[in-house]
C-alpha atoms as a PDB file:
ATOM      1  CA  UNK A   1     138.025  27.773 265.096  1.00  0.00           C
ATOM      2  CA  UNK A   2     136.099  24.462 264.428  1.00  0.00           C
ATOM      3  CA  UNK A   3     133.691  23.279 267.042  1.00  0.00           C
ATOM      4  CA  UNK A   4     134.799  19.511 268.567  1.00  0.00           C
ATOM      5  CA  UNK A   5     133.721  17.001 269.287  1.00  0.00           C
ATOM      6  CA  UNK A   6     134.528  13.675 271.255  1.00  0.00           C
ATOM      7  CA  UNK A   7     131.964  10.688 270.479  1.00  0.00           C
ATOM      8  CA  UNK A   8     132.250   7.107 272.656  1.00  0.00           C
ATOM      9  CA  UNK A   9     131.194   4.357 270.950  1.00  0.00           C
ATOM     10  CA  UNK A  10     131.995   5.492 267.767  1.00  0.00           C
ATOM     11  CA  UNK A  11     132.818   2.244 265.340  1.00  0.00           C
ATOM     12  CA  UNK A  12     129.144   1.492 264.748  1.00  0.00           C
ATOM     13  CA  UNK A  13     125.384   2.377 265.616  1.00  0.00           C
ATOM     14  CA  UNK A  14     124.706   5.449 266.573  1.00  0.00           C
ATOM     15  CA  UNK A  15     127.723   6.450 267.456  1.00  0.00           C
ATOM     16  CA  UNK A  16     129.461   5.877 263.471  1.00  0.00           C
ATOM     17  CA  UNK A  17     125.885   7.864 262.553  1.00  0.00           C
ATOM     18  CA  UNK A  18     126.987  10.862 265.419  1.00  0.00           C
ATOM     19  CA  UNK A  19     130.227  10.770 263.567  1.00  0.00           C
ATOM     20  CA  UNK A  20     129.129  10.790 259.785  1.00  0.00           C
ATOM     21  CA  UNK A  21     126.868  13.681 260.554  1.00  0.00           C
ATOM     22  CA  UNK A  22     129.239  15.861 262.601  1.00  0.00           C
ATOM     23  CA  UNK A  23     131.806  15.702 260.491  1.00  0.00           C
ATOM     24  CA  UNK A  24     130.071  16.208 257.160  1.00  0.00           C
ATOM     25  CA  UNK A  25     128.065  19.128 259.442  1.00  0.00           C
ATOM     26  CA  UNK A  26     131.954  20.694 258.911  1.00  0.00           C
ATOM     27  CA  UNK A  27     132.974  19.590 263.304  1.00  0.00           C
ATOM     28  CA  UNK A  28     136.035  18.326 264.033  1.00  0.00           C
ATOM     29  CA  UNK A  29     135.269  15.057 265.100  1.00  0.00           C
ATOM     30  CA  UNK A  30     137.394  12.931 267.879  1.00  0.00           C
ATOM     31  CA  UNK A  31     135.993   9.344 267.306  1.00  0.00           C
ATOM     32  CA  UNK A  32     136.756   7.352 269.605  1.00  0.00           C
ATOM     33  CA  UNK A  33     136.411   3.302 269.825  1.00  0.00           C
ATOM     34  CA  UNK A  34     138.146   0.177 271.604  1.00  0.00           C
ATOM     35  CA  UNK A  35     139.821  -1.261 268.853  1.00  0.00           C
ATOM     36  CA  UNK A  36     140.339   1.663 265.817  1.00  0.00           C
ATOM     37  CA  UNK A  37     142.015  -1.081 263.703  1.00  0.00           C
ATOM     38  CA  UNK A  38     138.842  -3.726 263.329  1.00  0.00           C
ATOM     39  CA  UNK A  39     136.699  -0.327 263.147  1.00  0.00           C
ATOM     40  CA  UNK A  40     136.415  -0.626 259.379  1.00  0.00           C
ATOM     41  CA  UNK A  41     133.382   1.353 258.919  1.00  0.00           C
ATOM     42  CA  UNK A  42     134.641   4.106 260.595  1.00  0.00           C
ATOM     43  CA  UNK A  43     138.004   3.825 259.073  1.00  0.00           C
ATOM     44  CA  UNK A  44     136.512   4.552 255.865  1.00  0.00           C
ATOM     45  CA  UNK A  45     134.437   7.242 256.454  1.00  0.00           C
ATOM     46  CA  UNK A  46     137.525   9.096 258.334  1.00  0.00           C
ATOM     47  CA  UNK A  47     139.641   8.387 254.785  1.00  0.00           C
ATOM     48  CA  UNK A  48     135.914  10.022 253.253  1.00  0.00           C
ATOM     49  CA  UNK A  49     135.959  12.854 255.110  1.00  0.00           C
ATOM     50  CA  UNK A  50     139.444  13.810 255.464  1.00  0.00           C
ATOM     51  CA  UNK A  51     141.209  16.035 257.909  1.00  0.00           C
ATOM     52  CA  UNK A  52     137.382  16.250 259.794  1.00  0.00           C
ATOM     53  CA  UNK A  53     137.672  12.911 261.753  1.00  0.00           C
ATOM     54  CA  UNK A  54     140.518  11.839 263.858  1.00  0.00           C
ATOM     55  CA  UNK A  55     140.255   7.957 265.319  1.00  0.00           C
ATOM     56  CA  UNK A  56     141.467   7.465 268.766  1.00  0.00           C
ATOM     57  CA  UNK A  57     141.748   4.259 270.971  1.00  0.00           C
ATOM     58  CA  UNK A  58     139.638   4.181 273.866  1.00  0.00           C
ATOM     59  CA  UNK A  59     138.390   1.459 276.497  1.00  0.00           C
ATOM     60  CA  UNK A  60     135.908   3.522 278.356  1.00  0.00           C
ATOM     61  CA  UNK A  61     135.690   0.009 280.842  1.00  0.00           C
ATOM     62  CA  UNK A  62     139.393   1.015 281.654  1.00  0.00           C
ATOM     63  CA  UNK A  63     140.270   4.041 283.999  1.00  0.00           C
ATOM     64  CA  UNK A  64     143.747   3.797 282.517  1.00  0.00           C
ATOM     65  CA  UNK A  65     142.778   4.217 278.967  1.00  0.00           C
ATOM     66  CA  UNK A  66     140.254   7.171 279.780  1.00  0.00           C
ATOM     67  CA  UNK A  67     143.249   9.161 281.651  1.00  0.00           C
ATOM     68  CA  UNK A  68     145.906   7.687 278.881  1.00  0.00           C
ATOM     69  CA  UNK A  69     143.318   9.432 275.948  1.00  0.00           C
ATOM     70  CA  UNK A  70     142.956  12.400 278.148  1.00  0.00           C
ATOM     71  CA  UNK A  71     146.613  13.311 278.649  1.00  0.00           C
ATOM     72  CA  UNK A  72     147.584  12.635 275.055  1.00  0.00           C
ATOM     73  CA  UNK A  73     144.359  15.076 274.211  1.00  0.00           C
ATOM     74  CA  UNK A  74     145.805  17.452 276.814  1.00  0.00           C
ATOM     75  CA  UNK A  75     145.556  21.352 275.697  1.00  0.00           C
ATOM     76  CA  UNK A  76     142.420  20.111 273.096  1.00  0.00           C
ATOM     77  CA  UNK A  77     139.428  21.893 273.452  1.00  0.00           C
ATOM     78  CA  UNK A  78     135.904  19.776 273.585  1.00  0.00           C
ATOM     79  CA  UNK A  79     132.597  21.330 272.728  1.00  0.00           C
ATOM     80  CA  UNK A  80     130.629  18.564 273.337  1.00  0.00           C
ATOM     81  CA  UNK A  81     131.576  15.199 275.029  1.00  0.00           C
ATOM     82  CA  UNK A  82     129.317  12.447 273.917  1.00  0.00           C
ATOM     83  CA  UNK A  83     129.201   9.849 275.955  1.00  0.00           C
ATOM     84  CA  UNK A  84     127.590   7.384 273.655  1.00  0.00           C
ATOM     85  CA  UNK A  85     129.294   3.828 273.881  1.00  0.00           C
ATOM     86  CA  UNK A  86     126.956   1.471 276.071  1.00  0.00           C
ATOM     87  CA  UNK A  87     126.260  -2.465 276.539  1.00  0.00           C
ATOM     88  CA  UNK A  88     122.831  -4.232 276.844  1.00  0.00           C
ATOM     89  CA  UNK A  89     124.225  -6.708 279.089  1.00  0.00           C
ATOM     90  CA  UNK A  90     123.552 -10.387 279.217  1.00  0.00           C
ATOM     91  CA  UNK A  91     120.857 -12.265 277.965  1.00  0.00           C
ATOM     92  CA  UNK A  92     118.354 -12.860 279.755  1.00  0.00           C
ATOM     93  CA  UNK A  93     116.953 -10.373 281.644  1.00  0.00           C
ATOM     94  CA  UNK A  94     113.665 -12.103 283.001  1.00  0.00           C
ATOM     95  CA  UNK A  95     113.461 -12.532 286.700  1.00  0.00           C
ATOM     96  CA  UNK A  96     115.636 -15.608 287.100  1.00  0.00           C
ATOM     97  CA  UNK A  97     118.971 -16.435 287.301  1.00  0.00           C
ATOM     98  CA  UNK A  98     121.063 -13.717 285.666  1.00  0.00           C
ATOM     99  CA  UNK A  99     125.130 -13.212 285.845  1.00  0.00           C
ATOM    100  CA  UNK A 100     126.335 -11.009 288.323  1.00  0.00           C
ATOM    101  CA  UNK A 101     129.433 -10.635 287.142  1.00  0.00           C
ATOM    102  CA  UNK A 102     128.217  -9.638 283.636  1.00  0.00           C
ATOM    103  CA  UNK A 103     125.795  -7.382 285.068  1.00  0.00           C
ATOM    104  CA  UNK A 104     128.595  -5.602 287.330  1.00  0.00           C
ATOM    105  CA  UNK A 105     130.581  -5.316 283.231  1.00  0.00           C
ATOM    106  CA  UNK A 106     127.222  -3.351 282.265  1.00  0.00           C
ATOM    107  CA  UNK A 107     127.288  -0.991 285.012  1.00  0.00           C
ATOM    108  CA  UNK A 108     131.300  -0.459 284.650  1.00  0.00           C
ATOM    109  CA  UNK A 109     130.497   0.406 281.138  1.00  0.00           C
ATOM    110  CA  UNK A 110     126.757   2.009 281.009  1.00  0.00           C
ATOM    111  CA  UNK A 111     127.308   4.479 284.920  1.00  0.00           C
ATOM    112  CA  UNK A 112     130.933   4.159 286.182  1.00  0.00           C
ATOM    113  CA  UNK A 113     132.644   5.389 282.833  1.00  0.00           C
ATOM    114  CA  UNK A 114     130.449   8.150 281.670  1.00  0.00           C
ATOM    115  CA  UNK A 115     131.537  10.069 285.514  1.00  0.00           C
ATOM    116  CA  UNK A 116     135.359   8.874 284.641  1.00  0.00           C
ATOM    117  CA  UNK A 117     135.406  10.693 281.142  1.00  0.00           C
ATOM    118  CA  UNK A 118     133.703  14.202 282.883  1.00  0.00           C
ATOM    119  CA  UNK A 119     136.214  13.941 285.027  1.00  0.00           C
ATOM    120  CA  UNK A 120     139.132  13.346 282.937  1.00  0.00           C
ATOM    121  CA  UNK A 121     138.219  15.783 280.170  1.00  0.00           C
ATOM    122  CA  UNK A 122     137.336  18.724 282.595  1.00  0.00           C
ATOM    123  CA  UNK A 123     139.328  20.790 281.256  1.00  0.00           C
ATOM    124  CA  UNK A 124     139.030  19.942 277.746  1.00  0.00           C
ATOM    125  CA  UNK A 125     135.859  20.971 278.095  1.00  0.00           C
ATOM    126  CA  UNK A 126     136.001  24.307 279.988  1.00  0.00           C
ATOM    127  CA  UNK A 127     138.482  24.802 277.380  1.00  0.00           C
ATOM    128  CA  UNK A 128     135.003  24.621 274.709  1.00  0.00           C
ATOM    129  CA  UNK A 129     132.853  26.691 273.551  1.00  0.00           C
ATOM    130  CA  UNK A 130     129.962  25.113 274.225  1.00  0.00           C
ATOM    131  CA  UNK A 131     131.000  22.827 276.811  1.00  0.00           C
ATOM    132  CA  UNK A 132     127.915  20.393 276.784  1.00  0.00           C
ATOM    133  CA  UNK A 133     128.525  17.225 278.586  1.00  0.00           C
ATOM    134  CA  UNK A 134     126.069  14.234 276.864  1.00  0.00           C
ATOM    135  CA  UNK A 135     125.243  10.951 278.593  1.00  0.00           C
ATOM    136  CA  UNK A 136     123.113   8.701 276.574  1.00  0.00           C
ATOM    137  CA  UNK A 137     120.446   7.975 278.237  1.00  0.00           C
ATOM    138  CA  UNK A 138     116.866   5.793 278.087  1.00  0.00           C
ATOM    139  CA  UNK A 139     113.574   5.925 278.392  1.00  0.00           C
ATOM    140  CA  UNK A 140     113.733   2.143 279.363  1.00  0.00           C
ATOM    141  CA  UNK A 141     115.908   3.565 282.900  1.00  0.00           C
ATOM    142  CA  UNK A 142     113.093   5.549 283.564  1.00  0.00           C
ATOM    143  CA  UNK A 143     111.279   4.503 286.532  1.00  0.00           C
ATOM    144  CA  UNK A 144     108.316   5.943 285.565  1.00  0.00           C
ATOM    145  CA  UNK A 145     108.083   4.635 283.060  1.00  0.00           C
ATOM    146  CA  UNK A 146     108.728   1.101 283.070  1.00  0.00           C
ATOM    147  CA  UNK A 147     105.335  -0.658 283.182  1.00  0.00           C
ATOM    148  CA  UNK A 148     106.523  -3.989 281.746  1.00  0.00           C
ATOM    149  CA  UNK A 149     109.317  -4.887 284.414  1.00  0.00           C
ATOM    150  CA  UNK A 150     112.068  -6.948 282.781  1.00  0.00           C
ATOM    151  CA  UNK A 151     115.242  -5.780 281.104  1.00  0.00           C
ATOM    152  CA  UNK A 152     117.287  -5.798 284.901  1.00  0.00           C
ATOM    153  CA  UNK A 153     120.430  -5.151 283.792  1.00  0.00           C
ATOM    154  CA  UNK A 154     119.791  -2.680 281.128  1.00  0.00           C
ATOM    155  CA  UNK A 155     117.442  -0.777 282.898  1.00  0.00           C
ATOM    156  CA  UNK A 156     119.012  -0.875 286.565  1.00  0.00           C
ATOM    157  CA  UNK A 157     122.815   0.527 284.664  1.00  0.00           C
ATOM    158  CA  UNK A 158     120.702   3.221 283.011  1.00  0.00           C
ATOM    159  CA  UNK A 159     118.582   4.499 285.882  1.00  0.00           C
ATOM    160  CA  UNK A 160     122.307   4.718 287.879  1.00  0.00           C
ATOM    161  CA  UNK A 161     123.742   6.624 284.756  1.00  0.00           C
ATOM    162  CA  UNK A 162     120.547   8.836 284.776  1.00  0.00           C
ATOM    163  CA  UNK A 163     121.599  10.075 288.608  1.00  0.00           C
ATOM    164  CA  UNK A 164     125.534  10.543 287.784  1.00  0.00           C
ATOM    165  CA  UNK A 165     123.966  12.905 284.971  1.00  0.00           C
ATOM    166  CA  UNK A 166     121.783  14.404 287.266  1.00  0.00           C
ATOM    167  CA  UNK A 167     124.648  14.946 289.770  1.00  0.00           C
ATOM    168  CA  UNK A 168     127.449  16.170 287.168  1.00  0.00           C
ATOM    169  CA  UNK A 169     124.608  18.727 286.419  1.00  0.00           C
ATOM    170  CA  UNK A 170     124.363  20.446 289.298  1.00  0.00           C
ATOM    171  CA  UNK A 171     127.948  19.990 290.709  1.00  0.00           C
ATOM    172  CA  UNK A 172     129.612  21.296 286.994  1.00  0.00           C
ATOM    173  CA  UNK A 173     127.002  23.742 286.364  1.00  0.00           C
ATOM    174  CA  UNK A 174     128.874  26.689 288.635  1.00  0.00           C
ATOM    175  CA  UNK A 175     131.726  26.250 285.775  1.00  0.00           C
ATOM    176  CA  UNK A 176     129.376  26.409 283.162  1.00  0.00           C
ATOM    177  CA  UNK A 177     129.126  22.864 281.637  1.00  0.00           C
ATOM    178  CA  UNK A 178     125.652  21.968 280.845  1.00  0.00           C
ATOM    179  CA  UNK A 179     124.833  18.344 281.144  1.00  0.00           C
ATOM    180  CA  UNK A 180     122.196  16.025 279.024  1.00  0.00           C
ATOM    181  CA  UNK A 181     121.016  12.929 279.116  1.00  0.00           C
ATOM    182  CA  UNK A 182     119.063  11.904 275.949  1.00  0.00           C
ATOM    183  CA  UNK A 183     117.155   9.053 274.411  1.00  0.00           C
ATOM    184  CA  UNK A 184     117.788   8.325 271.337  1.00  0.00           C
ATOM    185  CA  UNK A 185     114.656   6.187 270.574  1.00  0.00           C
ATOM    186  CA  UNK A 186     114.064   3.118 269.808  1.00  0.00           C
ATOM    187  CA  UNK A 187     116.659   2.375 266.961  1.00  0.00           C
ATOM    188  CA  UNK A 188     117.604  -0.551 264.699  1.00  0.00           C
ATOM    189  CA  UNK A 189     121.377  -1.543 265.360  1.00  0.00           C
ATOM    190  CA  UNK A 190     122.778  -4.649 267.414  1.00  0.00           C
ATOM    191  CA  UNK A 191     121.153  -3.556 270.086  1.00  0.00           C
ATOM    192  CA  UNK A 192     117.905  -1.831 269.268  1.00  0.00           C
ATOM    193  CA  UNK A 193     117.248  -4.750 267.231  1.00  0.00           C
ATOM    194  CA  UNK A 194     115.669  -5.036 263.141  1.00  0.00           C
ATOM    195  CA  UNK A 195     112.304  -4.482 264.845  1.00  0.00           C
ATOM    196  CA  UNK A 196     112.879  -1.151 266.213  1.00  0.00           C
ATOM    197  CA  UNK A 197     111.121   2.328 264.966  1.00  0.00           C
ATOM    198  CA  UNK A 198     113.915   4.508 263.893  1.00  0.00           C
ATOM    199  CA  UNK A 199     116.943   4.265 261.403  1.00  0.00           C
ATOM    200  CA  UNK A 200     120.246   5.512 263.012  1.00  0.00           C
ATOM    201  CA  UNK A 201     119.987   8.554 260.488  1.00  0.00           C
ATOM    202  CA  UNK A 202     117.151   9.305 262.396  1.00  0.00           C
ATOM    203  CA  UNK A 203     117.507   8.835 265.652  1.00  0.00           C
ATOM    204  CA  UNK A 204     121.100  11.432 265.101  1.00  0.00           C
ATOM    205  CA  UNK A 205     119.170  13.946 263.483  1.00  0.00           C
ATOM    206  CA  UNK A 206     117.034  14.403 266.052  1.00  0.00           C
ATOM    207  CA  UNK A 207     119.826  14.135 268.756  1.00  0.00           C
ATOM    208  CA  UNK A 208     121.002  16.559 266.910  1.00  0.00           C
ATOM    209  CA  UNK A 209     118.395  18.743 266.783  1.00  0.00           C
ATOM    210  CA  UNK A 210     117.863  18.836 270.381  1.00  0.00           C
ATOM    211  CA  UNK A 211     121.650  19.742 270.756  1.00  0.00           C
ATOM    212  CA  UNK A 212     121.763  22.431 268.014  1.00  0.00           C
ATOM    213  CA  UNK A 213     118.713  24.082 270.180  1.00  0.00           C
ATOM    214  CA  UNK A 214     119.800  23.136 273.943  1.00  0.00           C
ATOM    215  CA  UNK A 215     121.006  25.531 276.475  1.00  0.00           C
ATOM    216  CA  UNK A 216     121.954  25.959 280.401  1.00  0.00           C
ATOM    217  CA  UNK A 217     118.001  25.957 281.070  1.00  0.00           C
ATOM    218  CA  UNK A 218     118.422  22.396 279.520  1.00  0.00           C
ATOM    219  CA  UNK A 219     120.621  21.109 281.723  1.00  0.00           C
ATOM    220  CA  UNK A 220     120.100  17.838 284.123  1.00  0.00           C
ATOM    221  CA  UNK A 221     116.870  17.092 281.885  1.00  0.00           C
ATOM    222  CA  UNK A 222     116.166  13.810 280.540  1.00  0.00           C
ATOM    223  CA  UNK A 223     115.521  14.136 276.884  1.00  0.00           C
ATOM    224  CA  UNK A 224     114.258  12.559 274.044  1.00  0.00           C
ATOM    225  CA  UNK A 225     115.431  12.683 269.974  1.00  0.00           C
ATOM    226  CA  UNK A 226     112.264  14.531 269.287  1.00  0.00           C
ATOM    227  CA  UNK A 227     112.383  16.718 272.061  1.00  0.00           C
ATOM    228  CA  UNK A 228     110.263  15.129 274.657  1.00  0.00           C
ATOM    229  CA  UNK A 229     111.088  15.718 278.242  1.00  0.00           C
ATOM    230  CA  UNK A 230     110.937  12.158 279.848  1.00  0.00           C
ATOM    231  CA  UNK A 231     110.231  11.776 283.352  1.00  0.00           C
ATOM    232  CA  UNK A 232     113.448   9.741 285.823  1.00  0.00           C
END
């Protein structure tokens, strides 16, 4: 039996890159995005790869489209849910006047929806094989790290979404669901920017690296695309 998996986020960035290299990697890929009929990118490399990649519809800012995906996915077994699709949040994010409301959309997105998905695809995933629960995490939400200060909304949503990881790791871990969070670097798409380090093809390689060799003495760590363990 193929090994699945379900990728957020998956009409562009990293998460079309997650999908491309998946499914050419021979997975059965669920690729998920909130509107699969303006997705064109990723409605050509599902026609590409055939049978491999299935599209669905999903607003992971609505509870009612998680559970709607979830019950129409219902007896599918999940390998690995990848929680990928995030938001940057309003511009600025210098001390001074920033939207609350927008920032309130970023943590919706960014901490409240990665916990919704765990719970709605439980049992998809004890159904797995693998059962690895990914969050997409940061280095910019660690609190260690940030010597720079800035970037409130961003970093604030991804610190939260740090601690539901660390939670879901310790209260799934008696049914054998490993949990990640892991930085994917500093990467040039919308959001990463044309100044960043790291193609998307690189940045998924070694994402996938790290997932190819993770295992339960992995889980609740925060880790980076080359392996690095980076401190919360």
């Amino acid at each position: 039996m193929d090994n699945t998996i379900l990728i957020t986020g998956a009409n562009r960035g990293i998460g079309l890159e997650l999908t491309r290299q998946y499914g050419a990697a021979g997975w059965r890929v669920l690729a998920c995005c909130r509107n699969p009929e303006q997705a064109v990118d990723l409605r050509q490399l599902a026609a590409q790869q055939g049978q491999k990649i299935a599209i669905h519809a999903l607003d992971v800012g609505s509870e009612d489209s998680i559970s709607r995906l979830a019950e129409n996915l219902c007896g599918e077994a999940i390998d690995i849910l990848f929680n990928n699709a995030g938001v940057g949040g309003p511009k600025p994010q210098d001390f001074g006047p920033i939207n609350a409301e927008e920032w309130l959309a970023a943590m919706r997105v960014n901490v409240v929806a990665p916990f919704q998905m765990a719970v709605a695809f439980l049992d998809h995933l004890l159904a797995g094989k693998r059962r690895f629960l990914v969050i997409m995490g940061t280095q910019l939400g660690s609190i260690a790290d940030n010597t720079s200060g800035g970037k409130y909304v961003y970093r604030s949503s991804k610190a939260a979404a740090h601690m539901v990881g660390k939670s879901l790791s310790i209260d799934l871990e008696p049914r054998g669901i490993t949990t990640l969070l892991l930085h994917p670097g500093w990467v040039r798409t919308d959001m990463g920017g044309a100044q960043a380090t790291l193609s998307v093809t690189q940045s998924v390689e070694g994402l996938r690296r790290v997932l190819d060799g993770a295992g339960p003495e992995d889980n609740g760590k925060l880790i980076a695309y080359d392996g690095r363990i980076i401190p919360w």
